[in-house]
N, C-alpha and C. Protein backbone atom coordinates (compact mmCIF):
# COMPACT_ATOMS: atom_id res chain seq x y z
N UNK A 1 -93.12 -3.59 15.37
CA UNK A 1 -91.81 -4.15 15.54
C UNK A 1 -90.88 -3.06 16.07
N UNK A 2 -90.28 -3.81 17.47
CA UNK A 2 -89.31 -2.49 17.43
C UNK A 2 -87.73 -2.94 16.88
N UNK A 3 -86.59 -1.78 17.25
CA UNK A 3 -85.43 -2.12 17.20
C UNK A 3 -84.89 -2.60 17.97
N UNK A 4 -83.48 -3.56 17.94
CA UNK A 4 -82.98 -4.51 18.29
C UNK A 4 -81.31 -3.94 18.53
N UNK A 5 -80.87 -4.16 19.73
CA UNK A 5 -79.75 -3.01 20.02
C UNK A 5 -78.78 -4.51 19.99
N UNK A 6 -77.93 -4.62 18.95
CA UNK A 6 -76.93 -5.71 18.95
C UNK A 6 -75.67 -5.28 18.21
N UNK A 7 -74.31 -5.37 18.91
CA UNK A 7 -73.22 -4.99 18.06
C UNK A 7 -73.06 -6.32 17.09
N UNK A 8 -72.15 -5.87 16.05
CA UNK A 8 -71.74 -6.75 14.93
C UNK A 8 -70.58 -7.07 15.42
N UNK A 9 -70.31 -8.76 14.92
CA UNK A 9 -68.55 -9.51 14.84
C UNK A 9 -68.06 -8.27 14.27
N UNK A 10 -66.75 -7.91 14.36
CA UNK A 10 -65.19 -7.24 13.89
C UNK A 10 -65.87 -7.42 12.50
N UNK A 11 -65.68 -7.05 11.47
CA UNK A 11 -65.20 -7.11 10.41
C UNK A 11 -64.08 -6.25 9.81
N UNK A 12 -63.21 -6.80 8.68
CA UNK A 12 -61.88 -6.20 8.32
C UNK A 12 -62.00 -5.48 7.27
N UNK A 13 -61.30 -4.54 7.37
CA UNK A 13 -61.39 -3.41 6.50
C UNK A 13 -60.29 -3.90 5.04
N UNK A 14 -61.31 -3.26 4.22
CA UNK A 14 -60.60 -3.83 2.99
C UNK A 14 -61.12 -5.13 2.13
N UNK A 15 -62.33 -5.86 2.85
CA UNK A 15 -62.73 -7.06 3.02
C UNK A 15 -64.29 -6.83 2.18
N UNK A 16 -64.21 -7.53 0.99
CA UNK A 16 -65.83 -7.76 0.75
C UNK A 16 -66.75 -8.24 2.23
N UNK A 17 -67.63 -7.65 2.29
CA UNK A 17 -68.62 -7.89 3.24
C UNK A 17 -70.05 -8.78 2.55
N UNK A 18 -70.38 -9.57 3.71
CA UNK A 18 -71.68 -9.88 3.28
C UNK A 18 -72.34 -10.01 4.69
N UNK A 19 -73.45 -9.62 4.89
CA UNK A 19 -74.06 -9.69 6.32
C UNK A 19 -75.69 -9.96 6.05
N UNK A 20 -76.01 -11.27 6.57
CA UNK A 20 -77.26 -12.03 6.12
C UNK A 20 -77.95 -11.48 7.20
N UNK A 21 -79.17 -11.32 7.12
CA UNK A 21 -80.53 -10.69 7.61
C UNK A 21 -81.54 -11.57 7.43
N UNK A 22 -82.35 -11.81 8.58
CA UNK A 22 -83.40 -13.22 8.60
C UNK A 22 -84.50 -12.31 9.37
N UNK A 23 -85.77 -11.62 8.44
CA UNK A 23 -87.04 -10.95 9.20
C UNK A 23 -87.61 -12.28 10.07
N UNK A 24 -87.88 -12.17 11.51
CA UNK A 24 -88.92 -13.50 11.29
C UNK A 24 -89.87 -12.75 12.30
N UNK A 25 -91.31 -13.79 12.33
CA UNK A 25 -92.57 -13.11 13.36
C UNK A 25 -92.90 -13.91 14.26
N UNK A 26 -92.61 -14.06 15.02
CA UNK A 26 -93.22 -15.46 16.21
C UNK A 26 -92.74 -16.90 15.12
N UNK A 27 -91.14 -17.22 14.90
CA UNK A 27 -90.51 -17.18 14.52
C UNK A 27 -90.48 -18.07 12.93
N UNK A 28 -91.69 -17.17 12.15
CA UNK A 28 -92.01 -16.88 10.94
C UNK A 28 -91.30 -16.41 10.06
N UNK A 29 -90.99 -16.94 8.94
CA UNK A 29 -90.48 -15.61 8.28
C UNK A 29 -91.50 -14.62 7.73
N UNK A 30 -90.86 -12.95 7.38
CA UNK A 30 -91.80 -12.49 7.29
C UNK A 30 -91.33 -11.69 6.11
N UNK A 31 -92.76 -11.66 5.01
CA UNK A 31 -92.46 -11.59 3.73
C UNK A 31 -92.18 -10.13 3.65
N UNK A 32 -91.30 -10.04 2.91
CA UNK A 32 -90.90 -8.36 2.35
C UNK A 32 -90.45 -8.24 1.01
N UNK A 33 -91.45 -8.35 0.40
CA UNK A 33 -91.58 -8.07 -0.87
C UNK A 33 -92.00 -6.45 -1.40
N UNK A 34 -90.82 -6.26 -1.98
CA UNK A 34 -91.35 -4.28 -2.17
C UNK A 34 -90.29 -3.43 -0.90
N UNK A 35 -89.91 -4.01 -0.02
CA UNK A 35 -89.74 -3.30 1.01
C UNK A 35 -88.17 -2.61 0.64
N UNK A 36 -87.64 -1.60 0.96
CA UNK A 36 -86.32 -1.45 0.89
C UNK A 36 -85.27 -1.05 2.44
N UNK A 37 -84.22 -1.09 2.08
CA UNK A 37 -83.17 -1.09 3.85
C UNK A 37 -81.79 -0.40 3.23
N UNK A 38 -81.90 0.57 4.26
CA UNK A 38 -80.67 1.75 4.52
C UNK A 38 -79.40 0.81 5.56
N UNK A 39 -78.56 0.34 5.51
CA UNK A 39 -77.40 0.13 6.19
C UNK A 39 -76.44 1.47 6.41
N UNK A 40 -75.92 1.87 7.36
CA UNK A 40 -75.59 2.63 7.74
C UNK A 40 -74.16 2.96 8.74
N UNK A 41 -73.09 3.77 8.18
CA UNK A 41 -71.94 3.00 9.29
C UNK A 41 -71.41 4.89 9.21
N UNK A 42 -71.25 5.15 10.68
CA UNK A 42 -70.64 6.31 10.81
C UNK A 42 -69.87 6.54 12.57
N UNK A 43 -68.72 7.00 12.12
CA UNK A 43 -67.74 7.28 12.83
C UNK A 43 -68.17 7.80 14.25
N UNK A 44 -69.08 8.62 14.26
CA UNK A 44 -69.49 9.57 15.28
C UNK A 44 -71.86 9.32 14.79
N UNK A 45 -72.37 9.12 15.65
CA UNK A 45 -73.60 8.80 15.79
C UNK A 45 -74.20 10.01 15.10
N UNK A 46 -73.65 10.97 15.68
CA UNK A 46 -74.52 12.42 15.39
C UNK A 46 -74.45 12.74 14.08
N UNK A 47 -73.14 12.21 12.90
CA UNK A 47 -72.73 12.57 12.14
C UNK A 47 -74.21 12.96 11.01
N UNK A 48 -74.43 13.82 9.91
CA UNK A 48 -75.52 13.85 9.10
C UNK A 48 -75.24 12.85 8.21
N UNK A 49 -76.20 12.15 7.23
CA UNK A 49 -75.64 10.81 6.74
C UNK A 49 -75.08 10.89 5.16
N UNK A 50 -74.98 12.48 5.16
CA UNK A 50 -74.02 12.66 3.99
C UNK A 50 -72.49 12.22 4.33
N UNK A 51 -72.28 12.43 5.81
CA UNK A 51 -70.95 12.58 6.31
C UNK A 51 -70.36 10.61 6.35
N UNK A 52 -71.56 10.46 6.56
CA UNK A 52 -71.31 8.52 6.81
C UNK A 52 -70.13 8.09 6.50
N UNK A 53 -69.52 7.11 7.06
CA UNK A 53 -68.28 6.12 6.29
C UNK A 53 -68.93 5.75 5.73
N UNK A 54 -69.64 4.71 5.54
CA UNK A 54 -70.42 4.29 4.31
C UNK A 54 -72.06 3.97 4.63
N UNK A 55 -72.88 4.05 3.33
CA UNK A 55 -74.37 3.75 3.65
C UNK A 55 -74.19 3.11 2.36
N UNK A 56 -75.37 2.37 2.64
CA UNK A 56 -75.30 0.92 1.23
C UNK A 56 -76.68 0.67 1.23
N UNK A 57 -78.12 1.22 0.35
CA UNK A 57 -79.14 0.77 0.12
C UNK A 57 -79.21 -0.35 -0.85
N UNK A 58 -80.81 -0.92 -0.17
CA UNK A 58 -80.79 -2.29 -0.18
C UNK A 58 -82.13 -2.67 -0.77
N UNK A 59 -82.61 -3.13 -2.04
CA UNK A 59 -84.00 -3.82 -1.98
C UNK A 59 -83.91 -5.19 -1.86
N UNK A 60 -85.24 -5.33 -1.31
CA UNK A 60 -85.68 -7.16 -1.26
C UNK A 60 -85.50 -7.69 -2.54
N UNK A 61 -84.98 -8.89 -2.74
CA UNK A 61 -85.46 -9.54 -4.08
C UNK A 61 -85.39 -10.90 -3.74
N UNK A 62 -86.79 -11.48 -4.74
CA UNK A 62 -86.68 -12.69 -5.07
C UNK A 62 -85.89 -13.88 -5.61
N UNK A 63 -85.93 -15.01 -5.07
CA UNK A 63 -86.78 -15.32 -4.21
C UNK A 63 -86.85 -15.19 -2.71
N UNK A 64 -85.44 -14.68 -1.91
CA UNK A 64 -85.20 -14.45 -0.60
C UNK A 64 -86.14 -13.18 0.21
N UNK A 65 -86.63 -12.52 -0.79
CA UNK A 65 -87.75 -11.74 -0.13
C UNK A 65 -88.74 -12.39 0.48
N UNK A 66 -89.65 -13.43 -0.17
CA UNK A 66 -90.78 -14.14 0.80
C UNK A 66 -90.31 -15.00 1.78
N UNK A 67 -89.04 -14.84 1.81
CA UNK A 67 -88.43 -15.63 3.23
C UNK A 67 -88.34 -14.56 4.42
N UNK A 68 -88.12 -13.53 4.35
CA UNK A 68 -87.70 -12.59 5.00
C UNK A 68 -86.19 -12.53 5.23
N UNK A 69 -85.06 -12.66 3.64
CA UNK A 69 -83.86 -12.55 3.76
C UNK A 69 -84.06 -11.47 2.88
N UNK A 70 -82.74 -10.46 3.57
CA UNK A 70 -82.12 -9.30 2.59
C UNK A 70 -80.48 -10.00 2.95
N UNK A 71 -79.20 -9.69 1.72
CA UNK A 71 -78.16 -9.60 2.17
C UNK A 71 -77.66 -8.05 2.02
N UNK A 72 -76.66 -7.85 2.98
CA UNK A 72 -76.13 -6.42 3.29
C UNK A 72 -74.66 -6.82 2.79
N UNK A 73 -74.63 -5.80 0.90
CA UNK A 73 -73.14 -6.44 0.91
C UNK A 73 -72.30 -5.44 0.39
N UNK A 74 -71.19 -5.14 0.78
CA UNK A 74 -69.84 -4.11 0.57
C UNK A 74 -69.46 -4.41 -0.10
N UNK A 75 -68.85 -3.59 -0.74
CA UNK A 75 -67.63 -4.58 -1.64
C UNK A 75 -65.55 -4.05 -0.93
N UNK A 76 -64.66 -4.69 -1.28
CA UNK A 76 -63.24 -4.15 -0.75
C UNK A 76 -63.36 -2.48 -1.28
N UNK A 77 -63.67 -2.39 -2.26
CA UNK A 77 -63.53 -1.26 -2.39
C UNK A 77 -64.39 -0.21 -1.72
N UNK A 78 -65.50 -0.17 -0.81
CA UNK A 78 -66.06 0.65 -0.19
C UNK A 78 -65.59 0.32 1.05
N UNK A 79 -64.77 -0.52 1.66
CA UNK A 79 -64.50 -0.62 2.88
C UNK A 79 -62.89 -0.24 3.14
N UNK A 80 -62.24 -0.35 1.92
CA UNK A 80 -61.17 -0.32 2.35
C UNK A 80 -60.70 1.05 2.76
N UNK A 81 -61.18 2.23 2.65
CA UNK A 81 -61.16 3.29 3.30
C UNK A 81 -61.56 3.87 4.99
N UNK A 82 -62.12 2.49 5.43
CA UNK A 82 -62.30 2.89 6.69
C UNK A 82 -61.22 2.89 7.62
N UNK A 83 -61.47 3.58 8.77
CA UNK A 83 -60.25 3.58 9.55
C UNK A 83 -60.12 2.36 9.78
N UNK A 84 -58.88 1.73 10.62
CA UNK A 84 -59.14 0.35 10.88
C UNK A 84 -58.92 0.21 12.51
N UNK A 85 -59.02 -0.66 13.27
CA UNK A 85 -59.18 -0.46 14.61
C UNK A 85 -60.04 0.42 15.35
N UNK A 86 -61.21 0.52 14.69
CA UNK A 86 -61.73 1.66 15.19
C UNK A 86 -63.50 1.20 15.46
N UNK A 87 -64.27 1.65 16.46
CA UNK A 87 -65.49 0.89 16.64
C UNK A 87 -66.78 2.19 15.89
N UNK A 88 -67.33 1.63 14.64
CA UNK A 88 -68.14 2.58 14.59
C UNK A 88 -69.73 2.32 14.82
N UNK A 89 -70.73 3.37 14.80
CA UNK A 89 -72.01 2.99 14.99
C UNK A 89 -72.86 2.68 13.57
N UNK A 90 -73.53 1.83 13.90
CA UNK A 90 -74.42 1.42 12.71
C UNK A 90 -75.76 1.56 13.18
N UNK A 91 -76.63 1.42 11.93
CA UNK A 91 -77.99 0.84 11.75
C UNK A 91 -78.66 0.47 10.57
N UNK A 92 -79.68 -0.41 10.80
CA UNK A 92 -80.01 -1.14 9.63
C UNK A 92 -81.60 -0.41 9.63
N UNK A 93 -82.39 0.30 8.74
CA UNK A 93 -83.66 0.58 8.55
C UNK A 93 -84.27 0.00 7.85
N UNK A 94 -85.58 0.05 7.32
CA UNK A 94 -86.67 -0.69 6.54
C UNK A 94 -87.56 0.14 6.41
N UNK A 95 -87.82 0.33 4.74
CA UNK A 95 -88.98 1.06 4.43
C UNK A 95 -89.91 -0.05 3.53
N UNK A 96 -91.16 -0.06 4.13
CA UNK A 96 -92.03 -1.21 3.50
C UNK A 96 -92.76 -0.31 2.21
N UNK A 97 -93.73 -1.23 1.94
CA UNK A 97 -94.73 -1.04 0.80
C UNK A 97 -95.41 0.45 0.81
N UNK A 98 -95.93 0.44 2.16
CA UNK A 98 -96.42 1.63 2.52
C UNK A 98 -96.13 2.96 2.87
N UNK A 99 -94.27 2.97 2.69
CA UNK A 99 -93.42 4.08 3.20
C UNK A 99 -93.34 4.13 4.83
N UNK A 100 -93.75 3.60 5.47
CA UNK A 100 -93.56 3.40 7.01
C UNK A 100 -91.66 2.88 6.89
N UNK A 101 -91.44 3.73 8.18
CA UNK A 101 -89.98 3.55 8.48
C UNK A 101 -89.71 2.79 9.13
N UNK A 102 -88.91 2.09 9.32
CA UNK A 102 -88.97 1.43 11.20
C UNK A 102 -86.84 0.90 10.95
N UNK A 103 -86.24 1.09 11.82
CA UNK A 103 -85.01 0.83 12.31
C UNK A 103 -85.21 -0.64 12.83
N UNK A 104 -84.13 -1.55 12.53
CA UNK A 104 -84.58 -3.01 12.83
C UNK A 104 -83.53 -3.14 13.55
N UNK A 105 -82.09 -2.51 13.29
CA UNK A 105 -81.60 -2.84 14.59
C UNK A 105 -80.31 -1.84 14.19
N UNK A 106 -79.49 -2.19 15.91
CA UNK A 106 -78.48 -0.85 16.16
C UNK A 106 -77.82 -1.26 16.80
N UNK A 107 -76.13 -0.35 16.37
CA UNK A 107 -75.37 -0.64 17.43
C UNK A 107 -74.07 -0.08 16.83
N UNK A 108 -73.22 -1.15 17.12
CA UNK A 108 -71.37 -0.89 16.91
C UNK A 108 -71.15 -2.18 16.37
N UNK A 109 -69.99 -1.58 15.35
CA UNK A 109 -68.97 -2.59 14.79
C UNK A 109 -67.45 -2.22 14.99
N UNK A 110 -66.92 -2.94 15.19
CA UNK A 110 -65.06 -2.65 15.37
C UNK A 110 -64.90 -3.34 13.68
N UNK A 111 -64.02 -2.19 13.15
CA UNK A 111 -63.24 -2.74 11.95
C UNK A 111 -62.07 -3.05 12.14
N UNK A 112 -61.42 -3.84 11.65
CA UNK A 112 -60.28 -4.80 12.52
C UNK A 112 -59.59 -4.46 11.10
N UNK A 113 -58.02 -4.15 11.49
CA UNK A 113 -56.92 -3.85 10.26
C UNK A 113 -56.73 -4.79 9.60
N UNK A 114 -56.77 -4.93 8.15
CA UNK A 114 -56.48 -5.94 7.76
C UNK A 114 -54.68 -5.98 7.14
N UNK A 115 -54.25 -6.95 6.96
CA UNK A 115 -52.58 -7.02 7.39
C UNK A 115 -51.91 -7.26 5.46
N UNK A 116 -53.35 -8.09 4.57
CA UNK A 116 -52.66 -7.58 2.98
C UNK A 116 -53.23 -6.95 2.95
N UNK A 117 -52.30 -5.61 2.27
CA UNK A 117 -53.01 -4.43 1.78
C UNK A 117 -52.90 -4.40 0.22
N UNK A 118 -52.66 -5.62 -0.40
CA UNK A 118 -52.61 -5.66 -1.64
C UNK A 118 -53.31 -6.15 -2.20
N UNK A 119 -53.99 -6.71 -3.60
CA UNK A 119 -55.34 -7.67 -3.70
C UNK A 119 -54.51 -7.67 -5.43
C-alpha cells in the first residue's frame, strides 16, 4: 500500500475534531485489528516531531477495527493553541501487527480562526 497525497477541509481552531478513516482493499474493508496510527500536524515539514503542533496516537478498536475504521480525534483543548489562518502539513501513519510502518496519507490542512473564543 502506498501513500495517498490529499489535503484536509479547513478545520477551526479551538474546535473538537473528529476525522473518520475508512482502510479499504479493492474496495474491501480491511481489517486492522492490533494495528496502531500516528496523526501528525506541524507548522514547518522538516520540524522533529517533538517540535509538532500536535501528534495524537491512535489504536484500532472494536468493533470499527474489522471494518477498517480508526477515528482521529482532538479535543478544543489541543487545538485551540494553533495558529489560526495558517496551512500546516500533516500525516497519518500505521503500524500493523508486525511493526511494519507505512504512511497512509499526506498533505496540508488550513486552520481557519475561529470567531468564539469563549466555551
Amino acid at each position: 500500500m502506498s501513500f495517498t497525497a490529499r489535503d484536509l477541509q479547513p478545520l477551526v481552531r479551538g474546535d473538537d475534531w473528529n476525522i473518520k478513516l475508512t482502510l479499504t482493499s479493492e474496495n474491501s474493508p480491511v481489517d486492522i485489528t492490533g494495528y496502531s496510527y500516528i496523526f501528525t500536524l506541524k507548522e514547518n515539514i522538516d520540524d522533529i516531531d517533538a517540535d509538532a503542533a500536535l501528534q495524537i496516537t491512535i489504536n484500532a478498536s472494536a468493533p470499527d477495527d474489522a471494518l477498517g475504521i480508526i477515528y482521529i480525534t482532538a479535543t478544543n483543548a489541543q487545538t485551540n493553541n494553533l495558529v489560526a489562518n495558517k496551512n500546516y502539513h500533516y500525516d497519518i501513519q500505521q503500524t500493523d501487527t508486525g511493526g511494519n510502518v507505512q504512511t497512509l496519507l499526506i498533505g496540508k490542512v488550513k486552520v481557519v480562526k475561529d470567531v468564539t473564543r469563549t466555551t
